[in-house]
N, C-alpha and C. Protein backbone atom coordinates (compact mmCIF):
# COMPACT_ATOMS: atom_id res chain seq x y z
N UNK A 1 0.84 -1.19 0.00
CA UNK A 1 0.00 0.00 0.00
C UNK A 1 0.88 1.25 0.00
N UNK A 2 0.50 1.86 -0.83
CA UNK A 2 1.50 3.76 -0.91
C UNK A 2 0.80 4.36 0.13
N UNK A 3 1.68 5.34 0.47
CA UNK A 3 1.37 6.37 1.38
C UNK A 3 0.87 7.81 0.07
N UNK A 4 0.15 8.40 0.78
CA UNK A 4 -0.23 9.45 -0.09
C UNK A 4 0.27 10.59 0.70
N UNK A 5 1.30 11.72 -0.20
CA UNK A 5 1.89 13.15 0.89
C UNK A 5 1.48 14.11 0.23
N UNK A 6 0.92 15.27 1.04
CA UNK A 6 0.06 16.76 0.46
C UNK A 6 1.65 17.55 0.51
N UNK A 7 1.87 18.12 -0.27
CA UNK A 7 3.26 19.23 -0.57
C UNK A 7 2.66 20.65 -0.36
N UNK A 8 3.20 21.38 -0.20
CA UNK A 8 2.06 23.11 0.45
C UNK A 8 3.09 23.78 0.20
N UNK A 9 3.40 24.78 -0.89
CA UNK A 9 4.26 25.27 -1.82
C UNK A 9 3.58 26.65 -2.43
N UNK A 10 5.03 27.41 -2.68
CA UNK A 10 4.47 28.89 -2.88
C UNK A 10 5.71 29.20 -4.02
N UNK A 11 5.26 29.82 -4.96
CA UNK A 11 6.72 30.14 -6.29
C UNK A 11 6.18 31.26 -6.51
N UNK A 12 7.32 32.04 -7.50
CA UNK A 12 7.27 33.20 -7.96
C UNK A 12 7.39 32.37 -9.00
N UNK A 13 6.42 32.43 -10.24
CA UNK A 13 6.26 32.23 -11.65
C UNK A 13 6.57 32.64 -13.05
N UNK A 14 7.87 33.76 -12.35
CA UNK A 14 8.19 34.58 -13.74
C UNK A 14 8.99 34.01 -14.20
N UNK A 15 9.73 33.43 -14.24
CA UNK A 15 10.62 32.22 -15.34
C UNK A 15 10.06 30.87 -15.68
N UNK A 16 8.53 30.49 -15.20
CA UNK A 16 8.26 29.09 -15.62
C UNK A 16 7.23 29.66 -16.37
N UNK A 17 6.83 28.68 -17.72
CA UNK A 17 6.10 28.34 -18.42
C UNK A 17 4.91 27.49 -18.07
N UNK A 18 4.02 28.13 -16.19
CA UNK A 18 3.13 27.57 -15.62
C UNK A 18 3.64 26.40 -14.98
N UNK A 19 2.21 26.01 -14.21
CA UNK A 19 2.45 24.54 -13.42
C UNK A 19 3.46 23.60 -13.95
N UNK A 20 2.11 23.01 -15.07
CA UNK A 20 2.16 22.10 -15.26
C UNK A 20 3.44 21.48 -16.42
N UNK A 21 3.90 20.53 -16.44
CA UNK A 21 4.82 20.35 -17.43
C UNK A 21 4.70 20.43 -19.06
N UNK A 22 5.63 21.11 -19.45
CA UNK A 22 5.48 21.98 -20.65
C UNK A 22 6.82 21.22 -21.61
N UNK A 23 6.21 20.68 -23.34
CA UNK A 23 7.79 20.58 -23.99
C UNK A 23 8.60 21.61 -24.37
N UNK A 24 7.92 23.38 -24.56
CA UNK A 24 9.07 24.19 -24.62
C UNK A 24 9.85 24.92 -23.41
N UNK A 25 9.47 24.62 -22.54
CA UNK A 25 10.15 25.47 -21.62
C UNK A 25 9.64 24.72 -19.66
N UNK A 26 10.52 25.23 -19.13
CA UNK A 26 10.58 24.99 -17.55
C UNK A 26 8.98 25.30 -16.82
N UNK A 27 9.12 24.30 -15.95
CA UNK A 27 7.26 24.34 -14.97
C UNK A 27 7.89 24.17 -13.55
N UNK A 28 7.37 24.43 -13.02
CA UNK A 28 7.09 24.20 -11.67
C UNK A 28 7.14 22.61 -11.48
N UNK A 29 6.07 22.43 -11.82
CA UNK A 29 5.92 20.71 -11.60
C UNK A 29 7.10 19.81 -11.98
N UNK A 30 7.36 20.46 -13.11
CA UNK A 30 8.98 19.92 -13.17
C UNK A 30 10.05 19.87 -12.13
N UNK A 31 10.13 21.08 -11.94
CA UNK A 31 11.20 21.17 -10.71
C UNK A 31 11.03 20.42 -9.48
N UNK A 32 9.51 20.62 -9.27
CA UNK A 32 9.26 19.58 -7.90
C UNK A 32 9.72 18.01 -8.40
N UNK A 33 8.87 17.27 -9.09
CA UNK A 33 9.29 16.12 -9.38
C UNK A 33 10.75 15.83 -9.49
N UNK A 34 11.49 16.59 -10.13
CA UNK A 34 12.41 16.14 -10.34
C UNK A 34 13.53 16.33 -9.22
N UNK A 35 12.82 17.07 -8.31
CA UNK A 35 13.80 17.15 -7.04
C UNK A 35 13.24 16.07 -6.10
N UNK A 36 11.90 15.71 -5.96
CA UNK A 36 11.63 14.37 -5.10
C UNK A 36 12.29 13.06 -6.09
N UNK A 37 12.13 13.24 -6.76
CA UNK A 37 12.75 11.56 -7.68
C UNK A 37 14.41 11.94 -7.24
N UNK A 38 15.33 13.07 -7.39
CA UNK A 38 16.53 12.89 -7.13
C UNK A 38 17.09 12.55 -5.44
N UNK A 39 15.98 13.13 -4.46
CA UNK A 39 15.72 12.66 -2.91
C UNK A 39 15.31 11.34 -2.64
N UNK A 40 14.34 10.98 -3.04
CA UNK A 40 14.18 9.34 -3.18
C UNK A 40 14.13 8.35 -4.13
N UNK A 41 15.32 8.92 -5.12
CA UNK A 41 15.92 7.88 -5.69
C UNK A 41 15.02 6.91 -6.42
N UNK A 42 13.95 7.66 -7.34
CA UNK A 42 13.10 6.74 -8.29
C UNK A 42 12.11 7.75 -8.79
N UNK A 43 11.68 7.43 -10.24
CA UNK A 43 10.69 8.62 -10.56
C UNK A 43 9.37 9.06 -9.49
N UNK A 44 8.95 9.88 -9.48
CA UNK A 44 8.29 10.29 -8.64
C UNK A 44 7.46 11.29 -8.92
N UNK A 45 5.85 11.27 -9.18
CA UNK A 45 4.81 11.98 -10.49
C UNK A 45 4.08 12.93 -9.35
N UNK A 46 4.00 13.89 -9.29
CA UNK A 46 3.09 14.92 -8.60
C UNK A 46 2.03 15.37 -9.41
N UNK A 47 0.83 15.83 -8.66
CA UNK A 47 -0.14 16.24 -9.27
C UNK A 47 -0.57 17.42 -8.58
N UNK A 48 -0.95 18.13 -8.82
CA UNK A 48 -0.96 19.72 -8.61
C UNK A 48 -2.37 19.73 -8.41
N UNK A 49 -3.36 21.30 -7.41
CA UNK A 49 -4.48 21.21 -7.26
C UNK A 49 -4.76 21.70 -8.28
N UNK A 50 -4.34 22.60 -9.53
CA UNK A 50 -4.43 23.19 -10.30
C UNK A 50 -3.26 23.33 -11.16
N UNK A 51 -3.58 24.82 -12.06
CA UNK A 51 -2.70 25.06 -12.77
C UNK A 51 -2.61 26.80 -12.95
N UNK A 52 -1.33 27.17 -12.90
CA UNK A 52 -1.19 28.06 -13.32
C UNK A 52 -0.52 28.68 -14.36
N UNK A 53 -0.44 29.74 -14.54
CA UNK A 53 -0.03 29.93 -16.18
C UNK A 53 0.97 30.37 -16.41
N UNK A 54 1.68 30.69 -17.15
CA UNK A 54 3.15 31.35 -17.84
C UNK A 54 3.09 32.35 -16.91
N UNK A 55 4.26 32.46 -16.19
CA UNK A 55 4.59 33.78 -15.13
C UNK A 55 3.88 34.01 -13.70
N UNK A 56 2.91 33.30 -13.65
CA UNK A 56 2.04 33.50 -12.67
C UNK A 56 2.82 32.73 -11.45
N UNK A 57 2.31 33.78 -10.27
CA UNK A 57 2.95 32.86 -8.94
C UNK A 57 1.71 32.77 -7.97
N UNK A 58 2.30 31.58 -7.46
CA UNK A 58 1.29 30.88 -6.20
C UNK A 58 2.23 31.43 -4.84
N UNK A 59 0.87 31.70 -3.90
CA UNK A 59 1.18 31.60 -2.43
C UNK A 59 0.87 30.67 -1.50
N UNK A 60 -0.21 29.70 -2.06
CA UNK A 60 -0.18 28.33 -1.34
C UNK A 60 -0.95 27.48 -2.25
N UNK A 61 0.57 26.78 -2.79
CA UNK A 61 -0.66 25.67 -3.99
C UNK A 61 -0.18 24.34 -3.26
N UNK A 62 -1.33 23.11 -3.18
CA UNK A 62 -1.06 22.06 -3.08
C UNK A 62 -0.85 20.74 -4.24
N UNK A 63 -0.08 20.12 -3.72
CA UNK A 63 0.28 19.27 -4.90
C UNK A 63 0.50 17.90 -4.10
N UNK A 64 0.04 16.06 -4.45
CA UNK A 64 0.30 15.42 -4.00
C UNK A 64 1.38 14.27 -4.46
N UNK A 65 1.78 13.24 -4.22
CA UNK A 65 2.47 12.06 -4.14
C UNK A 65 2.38 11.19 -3.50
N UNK A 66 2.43 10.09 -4.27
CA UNK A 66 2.64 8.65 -3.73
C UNK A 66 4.04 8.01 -3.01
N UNK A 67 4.49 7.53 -2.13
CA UNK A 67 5.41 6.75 -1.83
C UNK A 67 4.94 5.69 -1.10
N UNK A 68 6.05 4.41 -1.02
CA UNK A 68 5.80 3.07 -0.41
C UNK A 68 5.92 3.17 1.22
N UNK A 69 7.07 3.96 1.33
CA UNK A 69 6.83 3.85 3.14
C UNK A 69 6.82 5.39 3.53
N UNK A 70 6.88 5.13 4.86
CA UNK A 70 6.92 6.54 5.36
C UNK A 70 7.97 7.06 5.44
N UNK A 71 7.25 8.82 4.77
CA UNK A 71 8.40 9.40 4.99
C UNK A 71 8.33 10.44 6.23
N UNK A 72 9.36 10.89 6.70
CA UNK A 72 9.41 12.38 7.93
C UNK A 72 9.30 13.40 6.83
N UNK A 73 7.97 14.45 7.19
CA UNK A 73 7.50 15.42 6.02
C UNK A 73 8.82 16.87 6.90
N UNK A 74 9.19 16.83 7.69
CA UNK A 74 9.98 18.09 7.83
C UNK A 74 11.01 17.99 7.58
N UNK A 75 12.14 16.89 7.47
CA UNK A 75 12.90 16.16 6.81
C UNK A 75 12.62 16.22 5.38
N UNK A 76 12.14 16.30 4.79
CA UNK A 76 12.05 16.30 3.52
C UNK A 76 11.54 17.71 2.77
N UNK A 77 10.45 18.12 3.71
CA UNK A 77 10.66 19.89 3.47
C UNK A 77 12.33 20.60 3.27
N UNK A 78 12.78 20.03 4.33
CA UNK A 78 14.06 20.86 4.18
C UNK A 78 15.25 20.34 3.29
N UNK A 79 14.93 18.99 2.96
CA UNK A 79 15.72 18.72 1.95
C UNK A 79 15.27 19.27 0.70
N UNK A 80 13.80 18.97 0.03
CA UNK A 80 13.64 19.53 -1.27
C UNK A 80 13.97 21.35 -1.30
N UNK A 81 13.64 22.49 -0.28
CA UNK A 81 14.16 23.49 -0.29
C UNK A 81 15.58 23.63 -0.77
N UNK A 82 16.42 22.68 -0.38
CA UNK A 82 18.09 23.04 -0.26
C UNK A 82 18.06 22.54 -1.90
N UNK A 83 17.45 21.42 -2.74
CA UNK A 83 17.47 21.20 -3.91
C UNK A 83 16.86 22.08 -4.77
N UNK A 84 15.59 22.57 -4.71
CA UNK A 84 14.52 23.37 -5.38
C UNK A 84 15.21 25.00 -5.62
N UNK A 85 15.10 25.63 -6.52
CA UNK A 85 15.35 27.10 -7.27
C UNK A 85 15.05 27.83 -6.12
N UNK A 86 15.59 29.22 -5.71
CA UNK A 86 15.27 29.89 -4.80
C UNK A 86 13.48 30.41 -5.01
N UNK A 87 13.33 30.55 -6.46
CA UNK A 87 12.04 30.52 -6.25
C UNK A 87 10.49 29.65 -6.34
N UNK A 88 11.30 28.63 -5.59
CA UNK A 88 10.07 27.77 -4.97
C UNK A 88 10.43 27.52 -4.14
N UNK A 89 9.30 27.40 -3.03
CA UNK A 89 9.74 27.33 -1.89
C UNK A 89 8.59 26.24 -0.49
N UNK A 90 8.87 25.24 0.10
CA UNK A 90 7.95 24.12 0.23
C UNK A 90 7.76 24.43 1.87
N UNK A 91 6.36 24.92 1.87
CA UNK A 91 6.13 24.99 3.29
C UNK A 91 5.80 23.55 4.30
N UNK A 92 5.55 22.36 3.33
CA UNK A 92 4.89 21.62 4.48
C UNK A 92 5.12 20.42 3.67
N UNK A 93 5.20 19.17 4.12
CA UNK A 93 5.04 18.04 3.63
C UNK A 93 4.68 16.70 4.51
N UNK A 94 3.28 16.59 4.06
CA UNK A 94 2.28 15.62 5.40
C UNK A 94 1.47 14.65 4.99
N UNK A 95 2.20 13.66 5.51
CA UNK A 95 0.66 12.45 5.16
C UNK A 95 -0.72 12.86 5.64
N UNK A 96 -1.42 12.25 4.02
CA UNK A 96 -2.79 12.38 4.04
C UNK A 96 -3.53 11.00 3.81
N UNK A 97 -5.12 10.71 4.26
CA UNK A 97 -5.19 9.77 3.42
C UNK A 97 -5.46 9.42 2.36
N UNK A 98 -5.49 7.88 1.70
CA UNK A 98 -5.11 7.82 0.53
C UNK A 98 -6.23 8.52 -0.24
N UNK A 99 -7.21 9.17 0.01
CA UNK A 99 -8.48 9.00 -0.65
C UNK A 99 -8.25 10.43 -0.65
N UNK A 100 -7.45 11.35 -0.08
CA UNK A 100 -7.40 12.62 -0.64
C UNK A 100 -6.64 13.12 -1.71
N UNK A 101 -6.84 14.02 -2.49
CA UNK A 101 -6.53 14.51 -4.00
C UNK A 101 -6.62 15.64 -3.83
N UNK A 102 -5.04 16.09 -4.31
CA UNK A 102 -4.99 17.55 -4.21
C UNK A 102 -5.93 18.35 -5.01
N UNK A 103 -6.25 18.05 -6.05
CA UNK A 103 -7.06 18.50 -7.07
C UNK A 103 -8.74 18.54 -6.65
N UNK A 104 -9.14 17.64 -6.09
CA UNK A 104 -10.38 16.50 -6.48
C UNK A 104 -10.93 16.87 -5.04
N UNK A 105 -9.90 16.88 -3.86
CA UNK A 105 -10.61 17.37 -2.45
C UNK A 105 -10.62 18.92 -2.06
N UNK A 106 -9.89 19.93 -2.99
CA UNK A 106 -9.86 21.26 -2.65
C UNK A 106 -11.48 21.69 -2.87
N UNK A 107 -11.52 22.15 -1.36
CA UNK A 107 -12.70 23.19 -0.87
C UNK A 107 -12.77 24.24 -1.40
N UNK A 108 -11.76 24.83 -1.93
CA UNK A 108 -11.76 26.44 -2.37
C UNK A 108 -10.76 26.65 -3.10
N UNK A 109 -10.84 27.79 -3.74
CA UNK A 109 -9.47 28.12 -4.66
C UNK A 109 -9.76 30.03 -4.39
N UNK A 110 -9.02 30.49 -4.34
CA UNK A 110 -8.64 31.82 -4.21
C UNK A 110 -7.91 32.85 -5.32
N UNK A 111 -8.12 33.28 -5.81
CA UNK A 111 -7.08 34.01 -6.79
C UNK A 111 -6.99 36.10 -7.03
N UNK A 112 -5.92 36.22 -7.10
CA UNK A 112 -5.86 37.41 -6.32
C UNK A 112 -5.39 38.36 -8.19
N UNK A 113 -6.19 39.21 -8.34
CA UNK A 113 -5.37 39.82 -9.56
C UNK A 113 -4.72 41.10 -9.14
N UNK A 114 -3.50 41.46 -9.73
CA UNK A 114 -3.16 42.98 -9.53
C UNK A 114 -3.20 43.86 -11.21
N UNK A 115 -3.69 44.65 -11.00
CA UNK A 115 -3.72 45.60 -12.26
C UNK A 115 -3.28 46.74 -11.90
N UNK A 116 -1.43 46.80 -12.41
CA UNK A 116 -1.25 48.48 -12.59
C UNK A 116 -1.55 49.52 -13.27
N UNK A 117 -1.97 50.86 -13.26
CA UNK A 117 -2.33 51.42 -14.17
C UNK A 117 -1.23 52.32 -14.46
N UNK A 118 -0.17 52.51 -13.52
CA UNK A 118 0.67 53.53 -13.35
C UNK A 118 2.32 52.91 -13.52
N UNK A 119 3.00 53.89 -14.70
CA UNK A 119 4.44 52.96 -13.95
C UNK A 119 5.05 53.18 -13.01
N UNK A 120 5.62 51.82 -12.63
CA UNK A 120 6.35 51.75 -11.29
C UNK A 120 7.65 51.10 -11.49
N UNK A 121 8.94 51.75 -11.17
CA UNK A 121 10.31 51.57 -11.33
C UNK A 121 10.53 50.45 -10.38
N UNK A 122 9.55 50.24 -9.34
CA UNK A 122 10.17 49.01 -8.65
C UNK A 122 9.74 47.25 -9.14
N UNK A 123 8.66 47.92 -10.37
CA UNK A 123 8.03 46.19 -10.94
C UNK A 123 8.89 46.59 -11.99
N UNK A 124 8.92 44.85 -12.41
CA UNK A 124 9.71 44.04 -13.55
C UNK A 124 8.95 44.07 -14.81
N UNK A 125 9.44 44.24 -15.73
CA UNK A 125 8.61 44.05 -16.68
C UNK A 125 7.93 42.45 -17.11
């Protein structure tokens, strides 16, 4: 039987090409996976509650995984941080049970827009 783990993660989105995995360019989801498969040493598929888009950043997205035994989720928070781009960044990592889905059990989704009208020397283009 797998263990099922909720990931609770926040990025700045201006260099990925969104969540989800993309063939021209860098995702998020990429980076996660590929930093849990290089931590425990076998591919390792995340699924995201959502998706976000080219440039866009999250302040608390969840994303889950499967593994065979247990793992210590603060132990492994702090390992994928020390692997992961400075801009992603993993607040939490906790067994759930198997029957929850990051996607499939979210209660709510939140989304925040900003619209400048004015320029400002301290935003990026």
């Amino acid at each position: 039987m797998k263990n099922r783990y909720f990931i609770t993660l926040s990025y700045d989105g201006t260099r990925y090409h969104g969540w989800q995995i993309q063939p021209n360019g860098d995702s998020v989801q990429q980076e996660l996976q590929q930093a849990l498969s290089t931590l425990l040493r076998q591919p390792v598929e995340v699924v995201g509650a959502g998706r976000t888009d080219t440039g866009v950043h999250a302040k608390m997205m969840v994303a889950h995984f499967e593994w065979e035994s247990h793992l210590d989720g603060e132990q492994l928070s702090y390992k994928l941080n020390k692997l992961l781009p400075q801009d992603i960044a993993v607040q939490e990592v906790r067994q759930v049970s198997e029957d929850m889905h990051a996607r499939f059990s979210a209660t709510s989704r939140t989304y925040h827009y900003y619209i400048h009208t004015r320029k400002d020397p301290f935003l990026q283009a």
